[in-house]
Structure formats: C-alpha cells, structure tokens
Protein backbone atom coordinates (compact mmCIF):
# COMPACT_ATOMS: atom_id res chain seq x y z
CA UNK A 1 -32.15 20.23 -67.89
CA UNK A 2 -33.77 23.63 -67.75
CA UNK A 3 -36.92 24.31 -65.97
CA UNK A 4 -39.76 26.32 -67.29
CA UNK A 5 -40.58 29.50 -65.90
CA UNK A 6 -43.75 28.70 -64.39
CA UNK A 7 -41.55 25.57 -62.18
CA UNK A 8 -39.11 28.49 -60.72
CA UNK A 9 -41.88 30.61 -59.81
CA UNK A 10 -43.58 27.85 -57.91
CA UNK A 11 -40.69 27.14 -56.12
CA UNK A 12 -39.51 30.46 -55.14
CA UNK A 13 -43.73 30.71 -53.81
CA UNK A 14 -43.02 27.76 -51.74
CA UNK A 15 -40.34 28.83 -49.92
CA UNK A 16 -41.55 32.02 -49.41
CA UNK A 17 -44.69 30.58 -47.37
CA UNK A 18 -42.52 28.38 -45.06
CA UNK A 19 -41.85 31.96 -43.25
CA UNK A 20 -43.79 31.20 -40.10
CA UNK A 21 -44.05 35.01 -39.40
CA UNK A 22 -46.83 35.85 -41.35
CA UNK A 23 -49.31 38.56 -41.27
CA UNK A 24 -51.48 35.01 -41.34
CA UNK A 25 -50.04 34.34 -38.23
CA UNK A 26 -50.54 37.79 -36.40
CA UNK A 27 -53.80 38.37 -37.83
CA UNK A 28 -56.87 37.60 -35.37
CA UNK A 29 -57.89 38.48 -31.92
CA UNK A 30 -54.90 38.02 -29.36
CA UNK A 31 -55.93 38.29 -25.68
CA UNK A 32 -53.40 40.44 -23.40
CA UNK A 33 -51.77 38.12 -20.48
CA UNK A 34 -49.13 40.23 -19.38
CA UNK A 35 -47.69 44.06 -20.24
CA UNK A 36 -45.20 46.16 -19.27
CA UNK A 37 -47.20 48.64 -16.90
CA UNK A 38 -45.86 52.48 -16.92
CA UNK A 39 -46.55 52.25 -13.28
CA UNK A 40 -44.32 49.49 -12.74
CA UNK A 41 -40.88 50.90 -11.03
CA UNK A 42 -38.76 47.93 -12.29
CA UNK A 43 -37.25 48.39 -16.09
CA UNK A 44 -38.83 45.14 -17.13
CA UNK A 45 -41.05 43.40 -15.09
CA UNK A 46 -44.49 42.66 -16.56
CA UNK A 47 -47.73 42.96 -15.07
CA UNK A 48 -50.33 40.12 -14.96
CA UNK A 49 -53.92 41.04 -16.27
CA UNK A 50 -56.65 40.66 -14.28
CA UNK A 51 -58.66 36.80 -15.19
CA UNK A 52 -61.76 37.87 -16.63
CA UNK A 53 -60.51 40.46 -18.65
CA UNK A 54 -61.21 41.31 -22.12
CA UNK A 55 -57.91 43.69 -22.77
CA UNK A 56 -56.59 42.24 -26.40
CA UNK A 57 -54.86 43.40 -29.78
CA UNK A 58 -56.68 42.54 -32.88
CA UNK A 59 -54.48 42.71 -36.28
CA UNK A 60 -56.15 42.51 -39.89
CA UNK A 61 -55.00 41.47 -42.85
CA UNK A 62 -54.40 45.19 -44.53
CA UNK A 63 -51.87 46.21 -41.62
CA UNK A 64 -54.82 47.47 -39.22
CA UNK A 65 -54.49 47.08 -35.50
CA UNK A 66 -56.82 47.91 -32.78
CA UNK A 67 -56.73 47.62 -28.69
CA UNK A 68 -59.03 46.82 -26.18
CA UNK A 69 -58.61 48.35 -23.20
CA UNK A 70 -61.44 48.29 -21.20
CA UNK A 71 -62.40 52.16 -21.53
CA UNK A 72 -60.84 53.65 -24.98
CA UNK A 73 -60.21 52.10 -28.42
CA UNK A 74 -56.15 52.56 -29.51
CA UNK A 75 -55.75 51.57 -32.92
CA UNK A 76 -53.80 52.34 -35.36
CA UNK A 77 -51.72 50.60 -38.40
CA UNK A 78 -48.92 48.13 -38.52
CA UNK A 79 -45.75 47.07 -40.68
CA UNK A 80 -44.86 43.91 -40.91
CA UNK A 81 -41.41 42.25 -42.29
CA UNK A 82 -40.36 38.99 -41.17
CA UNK A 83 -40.15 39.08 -37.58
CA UNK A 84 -40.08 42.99 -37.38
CA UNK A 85 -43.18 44.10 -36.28
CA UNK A 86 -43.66 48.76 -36.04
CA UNK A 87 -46.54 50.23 -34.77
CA UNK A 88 -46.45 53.99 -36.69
CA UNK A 89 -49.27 55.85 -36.05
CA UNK A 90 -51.38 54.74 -32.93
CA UNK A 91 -54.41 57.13 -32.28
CA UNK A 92 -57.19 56.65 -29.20
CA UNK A 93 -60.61 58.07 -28.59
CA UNK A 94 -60.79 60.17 -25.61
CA UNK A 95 -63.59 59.51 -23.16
CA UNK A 96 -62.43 59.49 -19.54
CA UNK A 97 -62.77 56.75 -17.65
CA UNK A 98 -61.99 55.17 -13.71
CA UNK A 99 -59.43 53.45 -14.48
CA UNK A 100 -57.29 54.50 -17.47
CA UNK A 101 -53.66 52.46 -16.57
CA UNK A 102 -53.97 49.99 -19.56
CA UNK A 103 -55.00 52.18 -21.91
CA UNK A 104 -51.98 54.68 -21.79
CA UNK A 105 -49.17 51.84 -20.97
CA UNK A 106 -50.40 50.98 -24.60
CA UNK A 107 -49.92 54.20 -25.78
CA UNK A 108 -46.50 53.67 -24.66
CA UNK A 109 -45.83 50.14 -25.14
CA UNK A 110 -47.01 49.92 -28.93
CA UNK A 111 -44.72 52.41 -30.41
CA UNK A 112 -41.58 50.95 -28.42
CA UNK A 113 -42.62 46.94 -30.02
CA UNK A 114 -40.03 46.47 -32.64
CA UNK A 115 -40.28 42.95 -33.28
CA UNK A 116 -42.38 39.75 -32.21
CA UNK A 117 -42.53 35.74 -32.08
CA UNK A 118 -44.98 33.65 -31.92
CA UNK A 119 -44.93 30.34 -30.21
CA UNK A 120 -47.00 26.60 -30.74
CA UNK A 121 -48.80 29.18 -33.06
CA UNK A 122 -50.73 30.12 -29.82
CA UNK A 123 -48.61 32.68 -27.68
CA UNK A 124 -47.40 36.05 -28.87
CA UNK A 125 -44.42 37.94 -27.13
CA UNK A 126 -44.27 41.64 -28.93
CA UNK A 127 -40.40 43.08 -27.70
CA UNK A 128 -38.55 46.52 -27.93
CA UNK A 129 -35.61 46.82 -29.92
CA UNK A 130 -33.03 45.08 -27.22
CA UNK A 131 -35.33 42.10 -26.99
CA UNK A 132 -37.22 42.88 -23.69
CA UNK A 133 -40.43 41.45 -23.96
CA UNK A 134 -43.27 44.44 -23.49
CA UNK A 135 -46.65 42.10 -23.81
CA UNK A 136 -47.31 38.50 -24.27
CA UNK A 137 -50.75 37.36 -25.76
CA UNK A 138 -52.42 34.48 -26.33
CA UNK A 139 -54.81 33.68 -29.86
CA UNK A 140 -58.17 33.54 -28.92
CA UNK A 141 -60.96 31.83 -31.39
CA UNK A 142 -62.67 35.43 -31.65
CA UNK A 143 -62.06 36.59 -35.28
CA UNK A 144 -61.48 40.35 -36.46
C-alpha cells in the first residue's frame, strides 16, 4: 500500500515535535538559582542566589536572549540544535554599579554554555562542553 505524500509529511512533523528540547521549551523567563561565580576558587562549585532576587535569562522565540542582573542588561543571541545550546555574541550596557559580580560571571559563563536540559519542564541546567553544570534556572510564569 503506498501512502500519499501529504501522510509522510505528517508523520515525519510528528516525530519531529516529540523533541522535548525545543526553542518552545527554552523560550520564557527563567529565574537564576545557582551560577558558577568567577569569584568562586573551586573549578565547579556553584553559588546560591540571594532569595528575593530578580537575576534571570529570558529567551525568545527568534534566538534572542537577555540577562538580568541586577545593574546591567547582557543580551545577546542564541543557537539552538537539539540539546546544544551557543551563546555567540553577548553584548552589555555599561553603567557602573555597587555590586557588579553577577553581571560579569555572565559575561563569562554564557559563552562557555554549550549545551542544556531541562527537567519536569520546570528546571533548566545550562553546562560547558565537559558537562559541568554553569547555572541552573527555574521557569517562572513571567513571559518575554
């Protein structure tokens, strides 16, 4: 029995949307929990953020990303392909402020993120290219 075009091209559309890592899935407001510090001494220990905190990554839909970091706005763009995740180009505005620690440990974390998972569609780890994790996020209800 041969199917008709239309029936293989539906198919081959379903399977492709069972891929749970999605630019769907990134896209949205994702509060920062935990980052790798710069002035942390120890290769891969995270640092906790602060309760109360409004530090997040927010991803669009046409490969835009942007950073909250309590001072300065780091954005940039993003690539996306299955679970790889590459962050560019990632510019900041300037204005000096107190306390500036989060802003550049993104400036060095984001580049080094080479891919990411998401978990119960709720918790996003973003790792370097040996797996280390570098930030983990959770999805708030904000929208971009």
């Amino acid at each position: 029995m041969k199917l008709p075009n239309w029936t293989i091209l539906f198919i081959g559309l379903l399977l492709l949307s069972c891929d749970k890592n999605t630019s769907v899935g990134l896209s949205g407001k994702w509060r920062i929990v935990e980052y790798k510090c710069i002035a942390t001494s120890t290769p891969f220990a995270l640092s906790t953020v602060a309760d109360g905190s409004d530090y997040s990554l927010e991803f669009d839909n046409q490969g835009n990303v942007f950073c909250n970091t309590g001072c300065n706005l780091v954005s940039g763009q993003y690539i996306l392909k299955g679970d790889k995740l590459i962050f560019p180009e990632i510019t900041s505005t300037e204005m000096a402020c107190e306390d500036m620690l989060m802003e550049e440990s993104m400036k060095h974390i984001l580049p080094a993120i080479k891919t990411f998972e998401i978990k119960n569609d709720t918790i996003l780890f973003l790792k370097d290219a040996d797996g280390h994790t570098l930030m983990e996020l959770t999805k708030t209800t904000d929208q971009v």
